[in-house]
Protein backbone atom coordinates (compact mmCIF):
# COMPACT_ATOMS: atom_id res chain seq x y z
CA UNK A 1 32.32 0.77 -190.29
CA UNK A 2 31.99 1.70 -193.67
CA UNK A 3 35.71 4.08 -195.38
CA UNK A 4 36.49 7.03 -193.32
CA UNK A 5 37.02 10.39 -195.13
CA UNK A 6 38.42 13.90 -194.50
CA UNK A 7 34.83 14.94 -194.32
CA UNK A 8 33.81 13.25 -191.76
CA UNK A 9 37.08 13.78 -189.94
CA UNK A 10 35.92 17.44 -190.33
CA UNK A 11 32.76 16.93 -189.15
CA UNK A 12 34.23 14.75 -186.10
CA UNK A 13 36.13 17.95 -184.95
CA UNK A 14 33.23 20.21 -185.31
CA UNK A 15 30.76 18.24 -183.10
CA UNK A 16 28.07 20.78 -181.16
CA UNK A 17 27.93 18.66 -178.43
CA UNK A 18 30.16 15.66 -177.34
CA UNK A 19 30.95 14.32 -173.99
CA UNK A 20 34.66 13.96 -173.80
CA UNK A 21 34.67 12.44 -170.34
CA UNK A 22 32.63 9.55 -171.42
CA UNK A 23 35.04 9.35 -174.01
CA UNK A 24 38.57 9.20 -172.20
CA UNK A 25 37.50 6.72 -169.82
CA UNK A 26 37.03 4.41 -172.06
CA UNK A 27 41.20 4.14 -172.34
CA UNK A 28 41.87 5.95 -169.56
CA UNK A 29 44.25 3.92 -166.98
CA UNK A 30 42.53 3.22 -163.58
CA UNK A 31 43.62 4.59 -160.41
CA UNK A 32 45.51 7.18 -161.47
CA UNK A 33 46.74 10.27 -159.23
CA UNK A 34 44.38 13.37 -159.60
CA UNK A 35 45.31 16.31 -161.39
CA UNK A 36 48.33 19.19 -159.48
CA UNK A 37 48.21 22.66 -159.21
CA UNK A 38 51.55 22.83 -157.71
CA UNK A 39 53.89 23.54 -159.26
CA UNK A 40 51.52 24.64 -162.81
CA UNK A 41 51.84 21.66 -165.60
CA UNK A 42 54.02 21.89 -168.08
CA UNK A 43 52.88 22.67 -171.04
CA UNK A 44 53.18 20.79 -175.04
CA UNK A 45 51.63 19.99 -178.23
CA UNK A 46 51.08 17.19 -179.96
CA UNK A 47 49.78 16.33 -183.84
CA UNK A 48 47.70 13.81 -185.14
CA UNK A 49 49.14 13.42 -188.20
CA UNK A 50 46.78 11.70 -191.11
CA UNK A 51 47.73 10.54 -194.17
CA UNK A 52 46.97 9.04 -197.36
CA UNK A 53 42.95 9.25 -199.48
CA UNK A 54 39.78 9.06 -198.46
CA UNK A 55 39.12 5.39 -197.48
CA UNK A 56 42.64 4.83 -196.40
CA UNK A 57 43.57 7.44 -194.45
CA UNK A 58 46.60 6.56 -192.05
CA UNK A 59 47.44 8.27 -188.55
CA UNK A 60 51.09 8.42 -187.94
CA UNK A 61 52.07 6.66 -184.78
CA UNK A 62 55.43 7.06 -183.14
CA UNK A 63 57.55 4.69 -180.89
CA UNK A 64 59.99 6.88 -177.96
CA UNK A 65 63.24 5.78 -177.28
CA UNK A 66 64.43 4.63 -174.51
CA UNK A 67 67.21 7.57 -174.07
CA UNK A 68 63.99 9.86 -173.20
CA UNK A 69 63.44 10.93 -169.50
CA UNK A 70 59.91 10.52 -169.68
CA UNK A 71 57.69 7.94 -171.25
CA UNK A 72 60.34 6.30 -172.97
CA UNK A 73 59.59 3.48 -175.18
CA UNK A 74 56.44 4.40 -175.51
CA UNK A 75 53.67 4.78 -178.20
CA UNK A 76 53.21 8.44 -179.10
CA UNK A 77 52.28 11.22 -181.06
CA UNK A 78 54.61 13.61 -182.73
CA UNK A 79 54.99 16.58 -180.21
CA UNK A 80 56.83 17.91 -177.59
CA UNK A 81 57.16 21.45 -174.73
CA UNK A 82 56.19 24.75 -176.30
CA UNK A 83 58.78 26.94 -176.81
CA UNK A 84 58.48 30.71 -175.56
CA UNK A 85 58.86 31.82 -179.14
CA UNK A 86 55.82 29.49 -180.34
CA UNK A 87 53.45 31.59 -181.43
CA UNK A 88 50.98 28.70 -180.13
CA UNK A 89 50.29 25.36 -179.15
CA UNK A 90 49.54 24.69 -182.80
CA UNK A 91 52.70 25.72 -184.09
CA UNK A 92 54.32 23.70 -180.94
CA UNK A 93 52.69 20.61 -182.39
CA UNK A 94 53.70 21.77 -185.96
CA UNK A 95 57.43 22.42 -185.05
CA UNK A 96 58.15 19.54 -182.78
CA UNK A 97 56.75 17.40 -185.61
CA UNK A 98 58.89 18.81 -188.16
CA UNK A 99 62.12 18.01 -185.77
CA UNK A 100 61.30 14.59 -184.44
CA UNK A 101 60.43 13.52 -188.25
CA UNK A 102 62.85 14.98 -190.10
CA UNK A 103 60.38 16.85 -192.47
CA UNK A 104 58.81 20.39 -193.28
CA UNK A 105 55.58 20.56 -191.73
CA UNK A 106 54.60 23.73 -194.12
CA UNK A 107 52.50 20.84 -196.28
CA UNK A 108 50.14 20.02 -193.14
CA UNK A 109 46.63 21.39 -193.56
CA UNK A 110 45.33 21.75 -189.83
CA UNK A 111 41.74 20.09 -189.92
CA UNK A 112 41.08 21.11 -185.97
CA UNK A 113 41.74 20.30 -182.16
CA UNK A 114 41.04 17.90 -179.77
CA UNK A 115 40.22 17.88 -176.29
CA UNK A 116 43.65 19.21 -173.92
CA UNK A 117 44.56 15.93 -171.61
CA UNK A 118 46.26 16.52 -168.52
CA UNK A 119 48.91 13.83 -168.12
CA UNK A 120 49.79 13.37 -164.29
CA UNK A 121 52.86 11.21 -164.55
CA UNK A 122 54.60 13.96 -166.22
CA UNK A 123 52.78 16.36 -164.63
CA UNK A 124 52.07 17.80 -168.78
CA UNK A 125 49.11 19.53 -170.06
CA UNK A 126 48.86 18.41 -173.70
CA UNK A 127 46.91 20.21 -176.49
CA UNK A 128 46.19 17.69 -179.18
CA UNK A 129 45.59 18.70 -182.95
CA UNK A 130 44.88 16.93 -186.12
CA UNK A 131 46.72 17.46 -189.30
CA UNK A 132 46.37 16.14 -192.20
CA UNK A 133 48.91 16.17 -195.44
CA UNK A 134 47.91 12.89 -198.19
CA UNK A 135 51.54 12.67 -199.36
CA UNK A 136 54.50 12.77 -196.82
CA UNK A 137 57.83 13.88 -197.72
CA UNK A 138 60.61 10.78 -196.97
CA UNK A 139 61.03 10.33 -193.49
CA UNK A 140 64.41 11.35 -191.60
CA UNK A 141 63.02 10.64 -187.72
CA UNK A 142 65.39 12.05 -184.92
CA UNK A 143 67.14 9.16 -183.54
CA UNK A 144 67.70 10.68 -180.06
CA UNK A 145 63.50 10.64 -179.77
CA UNK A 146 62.07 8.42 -182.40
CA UNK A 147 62.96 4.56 -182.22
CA UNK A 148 60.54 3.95 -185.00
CA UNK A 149 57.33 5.21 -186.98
CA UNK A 150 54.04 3.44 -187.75
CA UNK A 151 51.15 4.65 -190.21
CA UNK A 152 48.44 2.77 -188.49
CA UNK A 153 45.15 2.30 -190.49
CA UNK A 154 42.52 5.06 -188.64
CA UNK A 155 39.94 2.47 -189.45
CA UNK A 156 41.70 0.00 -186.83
CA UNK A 157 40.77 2.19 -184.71
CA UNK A 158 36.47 0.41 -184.87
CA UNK A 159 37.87 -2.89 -185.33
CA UNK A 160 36.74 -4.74 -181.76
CA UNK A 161 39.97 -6.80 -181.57
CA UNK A 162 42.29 -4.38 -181.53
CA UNK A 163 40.94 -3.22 -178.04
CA UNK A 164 42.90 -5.02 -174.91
CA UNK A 165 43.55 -5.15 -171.47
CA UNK A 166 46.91 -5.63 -170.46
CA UNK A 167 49.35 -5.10 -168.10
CA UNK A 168 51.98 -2.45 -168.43
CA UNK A 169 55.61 -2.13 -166.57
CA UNK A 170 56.07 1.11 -164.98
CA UNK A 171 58.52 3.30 -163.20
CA UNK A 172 55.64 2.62 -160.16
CA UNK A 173 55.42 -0.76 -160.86
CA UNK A 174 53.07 -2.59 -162.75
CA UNK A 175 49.73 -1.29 -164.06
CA UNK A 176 46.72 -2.97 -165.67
CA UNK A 177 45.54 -0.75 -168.22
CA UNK A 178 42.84 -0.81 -171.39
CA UNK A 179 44.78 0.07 -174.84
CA UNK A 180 44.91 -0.81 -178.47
CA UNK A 181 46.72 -2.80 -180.01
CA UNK A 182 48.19 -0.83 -183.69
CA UNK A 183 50.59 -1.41 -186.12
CA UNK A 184 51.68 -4.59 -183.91
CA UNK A 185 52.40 -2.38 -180.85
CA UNK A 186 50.81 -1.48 -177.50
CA UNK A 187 48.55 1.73 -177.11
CA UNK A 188 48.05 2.81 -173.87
CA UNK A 189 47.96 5.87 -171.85
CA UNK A 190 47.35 9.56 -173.37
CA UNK A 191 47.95 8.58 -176.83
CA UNK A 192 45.02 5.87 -176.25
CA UNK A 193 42.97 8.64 -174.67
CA UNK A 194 43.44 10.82 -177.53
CA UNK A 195 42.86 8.40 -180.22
CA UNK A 196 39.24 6.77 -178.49
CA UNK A 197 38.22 10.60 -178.35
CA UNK A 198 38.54 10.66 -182.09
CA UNK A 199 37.36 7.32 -182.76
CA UNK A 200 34.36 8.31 -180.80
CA UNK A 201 33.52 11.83 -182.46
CA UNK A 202 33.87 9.81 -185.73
CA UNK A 203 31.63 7.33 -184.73
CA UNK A 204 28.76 10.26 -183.39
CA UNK A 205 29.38 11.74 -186.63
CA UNK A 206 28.19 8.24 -188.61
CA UNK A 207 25.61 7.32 -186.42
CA UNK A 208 24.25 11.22 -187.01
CA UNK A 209 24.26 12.24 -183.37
CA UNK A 210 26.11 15.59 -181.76
């Protein structure tokens, strides 16, 4: 695949016509429990932050730690609950970014939304969004959430080899899941999910379909 650039990423996010499903279960783990209604999902936003120029843009990947009561050690996105006084799931994503990494999110240009994933583990409803700022300020991640943070090449994301199946240790035991490999670490779960939606918008948006 040929350099990815904020154009197309805009482009991506603006499809007429895309079908998500197809899309998630491509990473999404097998057998897993079907969606609640009781007691209503929690609720949170998360931000796919990007990075860097056209050609090398980055996506900023982050690893839980293991203090965390859910998904700990995990690969994740910047994010976290809403708060009652967020004015929306935006400005969730937005502010929980800003206090896991230590920085001022006022820089991010919001470039659009992804598709809401419910997670049934944690029983979440999570509103994705992609941001993009081509300069971070230095780092200063919350050690209490973030054990470490890793700008991961978006054009990984096509390359054929970094796509596994694996098996994965869980709180249930073990699972056999499909993820990506990034950044030397395991992808798997929602944060997989989210990340083969966008690889697969970007890839409609090259081959000129949606």
């Amino acid at each position: 695949m040929t350099s990815l650039t904020l154009d197309h990423l805009c482009a991506a996010l603006n499809l007429e016509s895309f079908d998500v499903e197809a899309a998630w279960r491509v990473m999404a783990p097998r057998g897993r429990i079907e969606r609640r209604a009781d007691p209503p999902p929690k609720q949170a936003g998360v931000l796919v932050l990007l990075t860097g120029e056209d050609g090398d843009l980055r996506v900023m990947l982050t690893r839980r730690t293991e203090r965390l009561n859910g998904h700990r050690g995990q690969m994740s996105f910047p994010g976290g609950r809403r708060d009652d006084s967020d004015r929306d799931f935006a400005h969730t994503a937005l502010r929980e970014t800003g206090e896991e990494l230590g920085i001022d999110t006022a820089g991010v240009a919001l470039l659009g939304a992804l598709t809401p994933i419910y997670i049934p583990p944690s029983h979440f409803d999570v509103f994705p969004y992609v941001g993009y700022q081509r300069v971070l300020p230095p780092l200063m991640p919350n050690p209490d959430e973030v054990a470490a943070v890793y700008p991961v090449a978006l054009a990984d994301l096509f390359d054929p080899e970094n796509r596994i199946v694996t098996e994965i240790e869980t709180v249930a035991g073990p699972l056999t899941v499909p993820a990506y490999t990034l950044g030397g670490q395991i992808v798997w779960g929602a944060t997989a999910v989210i990340l083969c939606e966008l690889e697969m918008r970007l890839r409609a948006v090259r081959h000129g379909t949606g």
